[in-house]
PDB file of N, CA and C in Angstrom:
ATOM      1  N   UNK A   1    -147.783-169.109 -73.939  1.00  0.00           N
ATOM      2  CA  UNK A   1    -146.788-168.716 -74.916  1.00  0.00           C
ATOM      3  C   UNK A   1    -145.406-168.769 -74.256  1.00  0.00           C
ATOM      4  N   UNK A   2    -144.170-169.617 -74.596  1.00  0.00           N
ATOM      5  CA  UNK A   2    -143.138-169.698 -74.493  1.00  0.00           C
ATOM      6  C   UNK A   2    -142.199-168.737 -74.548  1.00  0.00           C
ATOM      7  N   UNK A   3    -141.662-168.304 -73.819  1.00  0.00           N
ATOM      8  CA  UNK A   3    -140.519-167.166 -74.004  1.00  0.00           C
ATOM      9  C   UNK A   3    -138.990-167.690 -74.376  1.00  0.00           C
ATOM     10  N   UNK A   4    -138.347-167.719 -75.631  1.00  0.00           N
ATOM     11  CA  UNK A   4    -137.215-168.016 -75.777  1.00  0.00           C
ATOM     12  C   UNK A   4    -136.215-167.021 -75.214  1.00  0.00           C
ATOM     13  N   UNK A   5    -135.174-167.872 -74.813  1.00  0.00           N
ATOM     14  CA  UNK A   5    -134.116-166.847 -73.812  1.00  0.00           C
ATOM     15  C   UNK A   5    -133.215-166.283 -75.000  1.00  0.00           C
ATOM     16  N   UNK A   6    -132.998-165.477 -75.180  1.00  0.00           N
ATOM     17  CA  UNK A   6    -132.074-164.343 -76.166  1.00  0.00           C
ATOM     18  C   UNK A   6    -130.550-164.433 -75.475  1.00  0.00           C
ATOM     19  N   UNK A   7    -130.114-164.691 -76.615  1.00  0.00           N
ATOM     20  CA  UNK A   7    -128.868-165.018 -76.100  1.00  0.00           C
ATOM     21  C   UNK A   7    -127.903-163.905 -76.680  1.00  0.00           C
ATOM     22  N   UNK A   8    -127.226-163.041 -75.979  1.00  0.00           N
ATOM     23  CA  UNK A   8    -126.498-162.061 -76.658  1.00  0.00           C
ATOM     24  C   UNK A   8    -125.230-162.580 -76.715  1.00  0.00           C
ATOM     25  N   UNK A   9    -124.436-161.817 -77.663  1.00  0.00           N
ATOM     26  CA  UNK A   9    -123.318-161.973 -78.377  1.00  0.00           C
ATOM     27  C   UNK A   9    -122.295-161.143 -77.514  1.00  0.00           C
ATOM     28  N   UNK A  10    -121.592-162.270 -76.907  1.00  0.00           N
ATOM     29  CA  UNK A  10    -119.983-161.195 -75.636  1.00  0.00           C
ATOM     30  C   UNK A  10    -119.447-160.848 -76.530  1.00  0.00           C
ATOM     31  N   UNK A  11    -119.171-159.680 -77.059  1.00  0.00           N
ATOM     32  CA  UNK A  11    -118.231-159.152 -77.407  1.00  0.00           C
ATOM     33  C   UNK A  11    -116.894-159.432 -77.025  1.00  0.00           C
ATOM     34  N   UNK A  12    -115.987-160.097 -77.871  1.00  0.00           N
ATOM     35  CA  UNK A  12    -114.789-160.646 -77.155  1.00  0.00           C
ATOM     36  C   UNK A  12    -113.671-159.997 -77.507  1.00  0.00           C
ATOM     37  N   UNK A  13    -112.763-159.682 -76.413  1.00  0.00           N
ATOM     38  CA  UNK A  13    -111.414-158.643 -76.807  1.00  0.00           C
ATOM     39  C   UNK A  13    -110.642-159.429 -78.219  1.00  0.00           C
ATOM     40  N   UNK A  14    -109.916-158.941 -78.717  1.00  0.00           N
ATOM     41  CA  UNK A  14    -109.066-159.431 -79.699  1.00  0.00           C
ATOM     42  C   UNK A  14    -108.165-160.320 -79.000  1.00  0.00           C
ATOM     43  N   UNK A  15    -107.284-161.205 -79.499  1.00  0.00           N
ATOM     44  CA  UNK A  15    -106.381-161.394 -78.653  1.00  0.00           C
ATOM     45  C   UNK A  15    -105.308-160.833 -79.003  1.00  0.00           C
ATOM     46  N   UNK A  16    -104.278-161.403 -78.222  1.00  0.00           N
ATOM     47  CA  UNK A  16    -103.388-159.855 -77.666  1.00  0.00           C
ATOM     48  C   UNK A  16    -102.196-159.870 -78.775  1.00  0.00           C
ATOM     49  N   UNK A  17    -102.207-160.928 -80.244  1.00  0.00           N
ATOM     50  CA  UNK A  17    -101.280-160.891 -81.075  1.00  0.00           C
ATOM     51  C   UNK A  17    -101.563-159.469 -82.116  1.00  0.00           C
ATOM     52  N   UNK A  18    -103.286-159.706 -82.214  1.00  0.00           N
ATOM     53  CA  UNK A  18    -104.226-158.704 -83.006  1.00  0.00           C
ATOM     54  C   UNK A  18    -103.812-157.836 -82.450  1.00  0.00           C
ATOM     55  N   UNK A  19    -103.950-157.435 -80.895  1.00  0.00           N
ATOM     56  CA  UNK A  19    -104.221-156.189 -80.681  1.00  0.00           C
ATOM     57  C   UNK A  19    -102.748-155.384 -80.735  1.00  0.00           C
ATOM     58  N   UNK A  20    -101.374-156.229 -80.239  1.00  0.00           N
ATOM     59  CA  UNK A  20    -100.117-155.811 -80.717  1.00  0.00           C
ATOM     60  C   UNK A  20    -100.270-154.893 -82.559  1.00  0.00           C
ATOM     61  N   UNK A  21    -100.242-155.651 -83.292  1.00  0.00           N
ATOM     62  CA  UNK A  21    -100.689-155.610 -84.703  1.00  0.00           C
ATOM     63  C   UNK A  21    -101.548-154.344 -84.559  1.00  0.00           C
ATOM     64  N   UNK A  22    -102.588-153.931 -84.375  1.00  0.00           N
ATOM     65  CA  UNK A  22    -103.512-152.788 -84.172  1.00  0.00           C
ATOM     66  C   UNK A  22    -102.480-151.689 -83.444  1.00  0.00           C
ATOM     67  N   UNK A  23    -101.370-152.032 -82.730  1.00  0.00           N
ATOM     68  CA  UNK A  23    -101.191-150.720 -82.015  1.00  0.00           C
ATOM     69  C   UNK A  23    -100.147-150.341 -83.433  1.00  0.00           C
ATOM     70  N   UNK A  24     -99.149-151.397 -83.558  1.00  0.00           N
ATOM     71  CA  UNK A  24     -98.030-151.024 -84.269  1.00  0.00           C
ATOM     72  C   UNK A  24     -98.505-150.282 -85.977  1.00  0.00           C
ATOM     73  N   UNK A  25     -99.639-151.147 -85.997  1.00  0.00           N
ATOM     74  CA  UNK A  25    -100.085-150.312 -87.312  1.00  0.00           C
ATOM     75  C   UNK A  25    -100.537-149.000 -87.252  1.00  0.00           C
ATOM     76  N   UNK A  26    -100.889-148.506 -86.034  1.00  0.00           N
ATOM     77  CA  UNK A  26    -101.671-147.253 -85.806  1.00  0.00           C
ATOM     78  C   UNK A  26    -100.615-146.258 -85.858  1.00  0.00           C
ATOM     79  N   UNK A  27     -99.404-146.662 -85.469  1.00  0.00           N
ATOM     80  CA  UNK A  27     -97.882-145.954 -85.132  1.00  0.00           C
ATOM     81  C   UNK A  27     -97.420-145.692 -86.556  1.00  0.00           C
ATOM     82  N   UNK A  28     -97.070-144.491 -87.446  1.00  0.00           N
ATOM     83  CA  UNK A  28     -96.221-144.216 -88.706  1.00  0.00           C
ATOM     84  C   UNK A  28     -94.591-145.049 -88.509  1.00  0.00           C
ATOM     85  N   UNK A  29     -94.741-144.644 -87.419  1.00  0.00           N
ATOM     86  CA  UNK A  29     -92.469-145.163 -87.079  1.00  0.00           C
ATOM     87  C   UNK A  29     -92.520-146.197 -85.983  1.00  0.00           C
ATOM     88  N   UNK A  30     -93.879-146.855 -85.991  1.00  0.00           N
ATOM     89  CA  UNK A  30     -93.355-147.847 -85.308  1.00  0.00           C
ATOM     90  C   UNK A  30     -93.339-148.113 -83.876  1.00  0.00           C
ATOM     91  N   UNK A  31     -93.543-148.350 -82.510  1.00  0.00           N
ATOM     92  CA  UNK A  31     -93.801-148.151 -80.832  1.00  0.00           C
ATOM     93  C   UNK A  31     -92.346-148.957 -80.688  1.00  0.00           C
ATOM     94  N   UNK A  32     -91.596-148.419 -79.373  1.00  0.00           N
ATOM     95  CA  UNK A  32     -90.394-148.916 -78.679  1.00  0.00           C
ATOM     96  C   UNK A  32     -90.966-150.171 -78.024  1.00  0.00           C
ATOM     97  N   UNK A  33     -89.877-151.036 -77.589  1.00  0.00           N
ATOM     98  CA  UNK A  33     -90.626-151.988 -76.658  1.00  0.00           C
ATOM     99  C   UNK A  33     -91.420-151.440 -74.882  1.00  0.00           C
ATOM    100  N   UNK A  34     -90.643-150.590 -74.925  1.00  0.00           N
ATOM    101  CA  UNK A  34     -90.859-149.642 -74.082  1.00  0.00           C
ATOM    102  C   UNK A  34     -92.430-149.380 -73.692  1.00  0.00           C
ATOM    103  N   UNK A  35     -92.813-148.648 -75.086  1.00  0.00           N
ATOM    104  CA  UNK A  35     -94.073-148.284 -75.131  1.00  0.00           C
ATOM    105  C   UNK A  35     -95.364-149.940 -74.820  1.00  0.00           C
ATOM    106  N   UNK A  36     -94.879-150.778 -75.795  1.00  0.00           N
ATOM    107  CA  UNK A  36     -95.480-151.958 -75.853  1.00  0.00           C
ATOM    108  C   UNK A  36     -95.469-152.416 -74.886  1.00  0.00           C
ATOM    109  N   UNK A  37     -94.937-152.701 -73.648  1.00  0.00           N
ATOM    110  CA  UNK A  37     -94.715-153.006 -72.391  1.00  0.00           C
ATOM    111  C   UNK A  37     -95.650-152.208 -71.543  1.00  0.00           C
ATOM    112  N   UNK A  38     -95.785-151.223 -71.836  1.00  0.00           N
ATOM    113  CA  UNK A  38     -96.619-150.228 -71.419  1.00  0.00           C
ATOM    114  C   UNK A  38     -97.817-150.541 -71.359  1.00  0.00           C
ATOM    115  N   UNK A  39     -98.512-150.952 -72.598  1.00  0.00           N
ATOM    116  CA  UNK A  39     -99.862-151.435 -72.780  1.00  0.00           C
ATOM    117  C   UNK A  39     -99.888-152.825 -72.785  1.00  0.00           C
ATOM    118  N   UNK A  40     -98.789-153.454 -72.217  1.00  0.00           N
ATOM    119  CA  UNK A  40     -99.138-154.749 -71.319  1.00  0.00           C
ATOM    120  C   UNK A  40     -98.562-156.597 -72.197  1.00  0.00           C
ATOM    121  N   UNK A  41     -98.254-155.502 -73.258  1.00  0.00           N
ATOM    122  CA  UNK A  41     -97.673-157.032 -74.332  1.00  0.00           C
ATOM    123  C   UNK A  41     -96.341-157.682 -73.085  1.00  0.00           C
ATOM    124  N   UNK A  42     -95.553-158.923 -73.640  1.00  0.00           N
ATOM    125  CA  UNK A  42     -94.597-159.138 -72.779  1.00  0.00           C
ATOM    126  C   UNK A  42     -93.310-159.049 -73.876  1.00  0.00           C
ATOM    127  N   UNK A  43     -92.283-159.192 -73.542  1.00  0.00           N
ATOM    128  CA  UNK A  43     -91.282-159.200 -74.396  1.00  0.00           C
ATOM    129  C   UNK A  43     -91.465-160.534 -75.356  1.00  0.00           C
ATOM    130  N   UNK A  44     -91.170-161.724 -74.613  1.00  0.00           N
ATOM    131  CA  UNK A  44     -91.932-163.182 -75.316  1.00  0.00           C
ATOM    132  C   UNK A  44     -92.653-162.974 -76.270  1.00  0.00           C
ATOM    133  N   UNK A  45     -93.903-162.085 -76.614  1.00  0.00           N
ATOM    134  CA  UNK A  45     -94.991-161.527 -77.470  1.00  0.00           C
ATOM    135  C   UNK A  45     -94.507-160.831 -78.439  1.00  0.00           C
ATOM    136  N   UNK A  46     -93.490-159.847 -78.018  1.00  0.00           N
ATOM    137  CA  UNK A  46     -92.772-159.103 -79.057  1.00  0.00           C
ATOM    138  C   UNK A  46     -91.817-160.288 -79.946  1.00  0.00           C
ATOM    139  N   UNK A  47     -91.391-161.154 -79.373  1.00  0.00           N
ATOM    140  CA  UNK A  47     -90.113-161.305 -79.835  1.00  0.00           C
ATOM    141  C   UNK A  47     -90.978-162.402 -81.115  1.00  0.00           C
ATOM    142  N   UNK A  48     -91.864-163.028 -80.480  1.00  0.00           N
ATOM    143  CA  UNK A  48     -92.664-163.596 -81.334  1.00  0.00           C
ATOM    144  C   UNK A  48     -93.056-162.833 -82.797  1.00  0.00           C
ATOM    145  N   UNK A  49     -93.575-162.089 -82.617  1.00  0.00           N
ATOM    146  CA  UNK A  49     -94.172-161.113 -83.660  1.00  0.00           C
ATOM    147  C   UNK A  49     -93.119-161.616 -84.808  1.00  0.00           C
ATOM    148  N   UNK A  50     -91.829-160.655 -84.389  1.00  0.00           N
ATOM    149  CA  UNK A  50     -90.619-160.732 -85.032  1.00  0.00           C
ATOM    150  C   UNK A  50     -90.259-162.059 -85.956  1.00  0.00           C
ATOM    151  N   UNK A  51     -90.333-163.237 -84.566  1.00  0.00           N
ATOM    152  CA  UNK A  51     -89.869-164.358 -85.186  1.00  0.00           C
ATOM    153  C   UNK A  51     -90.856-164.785 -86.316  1.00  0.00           C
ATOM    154  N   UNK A  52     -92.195-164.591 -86.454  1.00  0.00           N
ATOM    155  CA  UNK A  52     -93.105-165.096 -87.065  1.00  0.00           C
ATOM    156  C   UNK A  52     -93.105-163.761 -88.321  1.00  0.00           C
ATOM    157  N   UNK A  53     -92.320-163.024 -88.577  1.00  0.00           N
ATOM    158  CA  UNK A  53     -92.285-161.885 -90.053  1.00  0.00           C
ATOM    159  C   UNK A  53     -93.762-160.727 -89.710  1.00  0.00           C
ATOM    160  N   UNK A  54     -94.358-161.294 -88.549  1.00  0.00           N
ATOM    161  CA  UNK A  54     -95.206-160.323 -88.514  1.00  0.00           C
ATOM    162  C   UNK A  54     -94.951-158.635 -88.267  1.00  0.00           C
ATOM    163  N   UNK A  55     -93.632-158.339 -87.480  1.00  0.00           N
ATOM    164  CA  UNK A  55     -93.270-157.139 -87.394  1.00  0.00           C
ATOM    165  C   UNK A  55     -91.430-157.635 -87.018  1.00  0.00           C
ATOM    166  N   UNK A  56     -90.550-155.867 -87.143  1.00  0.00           N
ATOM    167  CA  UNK A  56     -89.301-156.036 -86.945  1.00  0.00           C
ATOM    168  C   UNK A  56     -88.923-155.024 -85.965  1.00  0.00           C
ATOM    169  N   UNK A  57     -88.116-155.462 -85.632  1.00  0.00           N
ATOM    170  CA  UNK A  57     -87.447-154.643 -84.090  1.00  0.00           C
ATOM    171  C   UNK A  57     -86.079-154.550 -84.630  1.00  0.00           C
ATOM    172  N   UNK A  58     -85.567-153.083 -84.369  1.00  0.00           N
ATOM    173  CA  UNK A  58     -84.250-152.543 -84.322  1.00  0.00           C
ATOM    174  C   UNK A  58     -83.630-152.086 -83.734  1.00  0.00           C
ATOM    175  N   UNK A  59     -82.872-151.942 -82.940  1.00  0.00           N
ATOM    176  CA  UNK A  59     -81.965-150.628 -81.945  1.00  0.00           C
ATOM    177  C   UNK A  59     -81.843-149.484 -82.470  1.00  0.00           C
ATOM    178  N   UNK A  60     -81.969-148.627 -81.489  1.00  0.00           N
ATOM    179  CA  UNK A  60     -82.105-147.418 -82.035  1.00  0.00           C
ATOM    180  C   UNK A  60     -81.158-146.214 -80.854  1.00  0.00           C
ATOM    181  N   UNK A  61     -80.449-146.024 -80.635  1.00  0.00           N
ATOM    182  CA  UNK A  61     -79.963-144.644 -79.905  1.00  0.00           C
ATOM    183  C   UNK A  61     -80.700-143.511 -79.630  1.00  0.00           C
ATOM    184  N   UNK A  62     -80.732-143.076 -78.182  1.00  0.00           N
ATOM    185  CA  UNK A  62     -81.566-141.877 -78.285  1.00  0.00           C
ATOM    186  C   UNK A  62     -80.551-141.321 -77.413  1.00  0.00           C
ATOM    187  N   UNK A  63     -80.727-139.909 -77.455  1.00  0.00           N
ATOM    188  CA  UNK A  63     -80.296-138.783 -76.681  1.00  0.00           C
ATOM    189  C   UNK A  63     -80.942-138.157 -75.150  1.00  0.00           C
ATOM    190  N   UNK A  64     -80.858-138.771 -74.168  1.00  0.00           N
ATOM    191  CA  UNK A  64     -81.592-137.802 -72.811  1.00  0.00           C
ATOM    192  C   UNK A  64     -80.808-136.985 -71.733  1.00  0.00           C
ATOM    193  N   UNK A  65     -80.889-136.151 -71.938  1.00  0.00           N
ATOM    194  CA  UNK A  65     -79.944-135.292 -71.857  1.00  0.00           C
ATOM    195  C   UNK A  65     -78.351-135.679 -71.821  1.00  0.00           C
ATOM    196  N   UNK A  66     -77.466-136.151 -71.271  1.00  0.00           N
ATOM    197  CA  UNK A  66     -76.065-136.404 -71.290  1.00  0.00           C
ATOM    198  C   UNK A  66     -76.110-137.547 -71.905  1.00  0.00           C
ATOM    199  N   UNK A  67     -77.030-138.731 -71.391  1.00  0.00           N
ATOM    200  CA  UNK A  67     -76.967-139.962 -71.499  1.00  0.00           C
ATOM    201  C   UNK A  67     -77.330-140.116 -72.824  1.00  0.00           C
ATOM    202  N   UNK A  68     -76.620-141.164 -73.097  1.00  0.00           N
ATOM    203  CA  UNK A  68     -77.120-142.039 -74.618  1.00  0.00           C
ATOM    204  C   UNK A  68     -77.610-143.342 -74.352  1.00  0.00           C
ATOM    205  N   UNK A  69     -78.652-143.852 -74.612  1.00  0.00           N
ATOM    206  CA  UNK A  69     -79.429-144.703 -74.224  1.00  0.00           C
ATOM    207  C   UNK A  69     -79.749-146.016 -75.468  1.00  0.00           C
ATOM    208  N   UNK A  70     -80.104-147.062 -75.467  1.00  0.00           N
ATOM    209  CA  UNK A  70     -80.693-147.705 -77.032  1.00  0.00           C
ATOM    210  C   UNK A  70     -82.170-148.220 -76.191  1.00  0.00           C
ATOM    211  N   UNK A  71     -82.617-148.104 -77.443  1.00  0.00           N
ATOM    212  CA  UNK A  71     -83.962-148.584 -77.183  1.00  0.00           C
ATOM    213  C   UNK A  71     -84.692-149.443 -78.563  1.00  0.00           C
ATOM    214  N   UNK A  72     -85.340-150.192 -78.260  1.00  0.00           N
ATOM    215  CA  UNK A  72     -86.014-151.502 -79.421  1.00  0.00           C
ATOM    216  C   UNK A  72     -86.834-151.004 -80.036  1.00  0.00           C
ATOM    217  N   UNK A  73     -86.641-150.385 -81.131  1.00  0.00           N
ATOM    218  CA  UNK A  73     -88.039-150.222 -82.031  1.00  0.00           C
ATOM    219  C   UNK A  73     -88.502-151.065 -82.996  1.00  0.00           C
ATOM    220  N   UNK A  74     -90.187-151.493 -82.544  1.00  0.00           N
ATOM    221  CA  UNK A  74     -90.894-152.501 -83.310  1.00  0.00           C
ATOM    222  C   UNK A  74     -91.826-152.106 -84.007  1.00  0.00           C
ATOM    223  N   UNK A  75     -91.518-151.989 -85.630  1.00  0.00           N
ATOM    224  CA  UNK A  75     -92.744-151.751 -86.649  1.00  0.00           C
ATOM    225  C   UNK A  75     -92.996-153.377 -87.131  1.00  0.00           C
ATOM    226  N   UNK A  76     -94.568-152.877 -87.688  1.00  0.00           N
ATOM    227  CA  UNK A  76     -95.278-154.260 -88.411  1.00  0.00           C
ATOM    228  C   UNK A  76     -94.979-153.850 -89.499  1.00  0.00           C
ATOM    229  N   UNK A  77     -94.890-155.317 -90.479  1.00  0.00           N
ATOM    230  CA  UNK A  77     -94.643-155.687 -91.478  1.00  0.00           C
ATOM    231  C   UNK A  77     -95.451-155.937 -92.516  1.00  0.00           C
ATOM    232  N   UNK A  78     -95.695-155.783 -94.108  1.00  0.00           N
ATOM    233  CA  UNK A  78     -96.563-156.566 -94.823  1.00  0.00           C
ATOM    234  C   UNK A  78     -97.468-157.441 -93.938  1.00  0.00           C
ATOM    235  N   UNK A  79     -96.804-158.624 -94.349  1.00  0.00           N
ATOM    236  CA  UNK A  79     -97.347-159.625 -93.443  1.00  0.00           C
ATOM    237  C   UNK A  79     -98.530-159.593 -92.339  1.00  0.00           C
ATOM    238  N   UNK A  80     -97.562-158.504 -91.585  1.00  0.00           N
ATOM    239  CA  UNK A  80     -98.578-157.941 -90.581  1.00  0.00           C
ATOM    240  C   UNK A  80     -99.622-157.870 -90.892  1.00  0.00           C
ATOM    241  N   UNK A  81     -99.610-156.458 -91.888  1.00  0.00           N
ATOM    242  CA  UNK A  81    -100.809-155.776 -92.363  1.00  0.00           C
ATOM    243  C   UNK A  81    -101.668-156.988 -92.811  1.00  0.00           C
ATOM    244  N   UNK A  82    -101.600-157.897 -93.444  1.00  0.00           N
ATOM    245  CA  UNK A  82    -101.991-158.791 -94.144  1.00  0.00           C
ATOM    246  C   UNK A  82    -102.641-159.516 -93.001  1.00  0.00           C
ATOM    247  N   UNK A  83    -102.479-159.678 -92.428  1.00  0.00           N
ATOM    248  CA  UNK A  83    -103.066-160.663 -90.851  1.00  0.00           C
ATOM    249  C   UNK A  83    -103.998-159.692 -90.110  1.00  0.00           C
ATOM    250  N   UNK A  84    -104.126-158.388 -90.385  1.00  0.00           N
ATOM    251  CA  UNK A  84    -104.738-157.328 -89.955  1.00  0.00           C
ATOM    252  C   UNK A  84    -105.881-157.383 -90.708  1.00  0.00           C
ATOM    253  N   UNK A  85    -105.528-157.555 -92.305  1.00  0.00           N
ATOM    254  CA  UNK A  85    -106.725-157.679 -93.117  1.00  0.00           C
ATOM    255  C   UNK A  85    -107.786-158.311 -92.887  1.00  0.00           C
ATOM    256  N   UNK A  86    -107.214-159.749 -92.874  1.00  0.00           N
ATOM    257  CA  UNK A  86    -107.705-160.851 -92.830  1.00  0.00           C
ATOM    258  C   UNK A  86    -109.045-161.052 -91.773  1.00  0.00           C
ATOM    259  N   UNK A  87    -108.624-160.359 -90.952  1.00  0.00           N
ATOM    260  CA  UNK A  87    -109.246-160.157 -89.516  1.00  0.00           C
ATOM    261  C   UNK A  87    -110.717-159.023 -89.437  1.00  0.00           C
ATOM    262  N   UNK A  88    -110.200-158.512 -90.559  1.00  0.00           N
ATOM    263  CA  UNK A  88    -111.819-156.719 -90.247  1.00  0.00           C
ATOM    264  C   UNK A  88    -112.600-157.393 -91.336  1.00  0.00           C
TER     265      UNK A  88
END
């Protein structure tokens, strides 16, 4: 009797446009580039998003203590969501 080899299924990460998309949707107001950098996207990746209507980036002013600072905030878009859909 022959034993067929079972071939399992790799579970494969998303790639990293999805998984941008997954963070920013998870966010109500949206992640700084800051944050996104953090979990490893590159700016190139961000800026993409943007260029492609998938999400928008704004300047934003913050307060730390004396200093006034700007920082990039990037929410997803329709679109986004829609490419999110598409995907589950």
């Amino acid at each position: 009797m022959a034993h067929k080899a079972v071939r399992r299924k790799r579970r494969r990460h998303p790639p990293p446009r999805h998984r941008a998309l997954e963070l920013l949707a998870s966010s109500r107001d949206g992640c700084t580039e800051a944050v996104m950098r953090a979990y490893g996207f590159t700016t190139r990746q961000i800026v993409d998003l943007v260029r492609d209507g998938l999400a928008t980036a704004h300047s934003q002013r913050v307060v730390l203590g004396r200093r006034v600072i700007e920082v990039a905030r990037v929410r997803i878009t329709e679109a986004g969501r829609r490419v999110l859909g598409d995907k589950l």
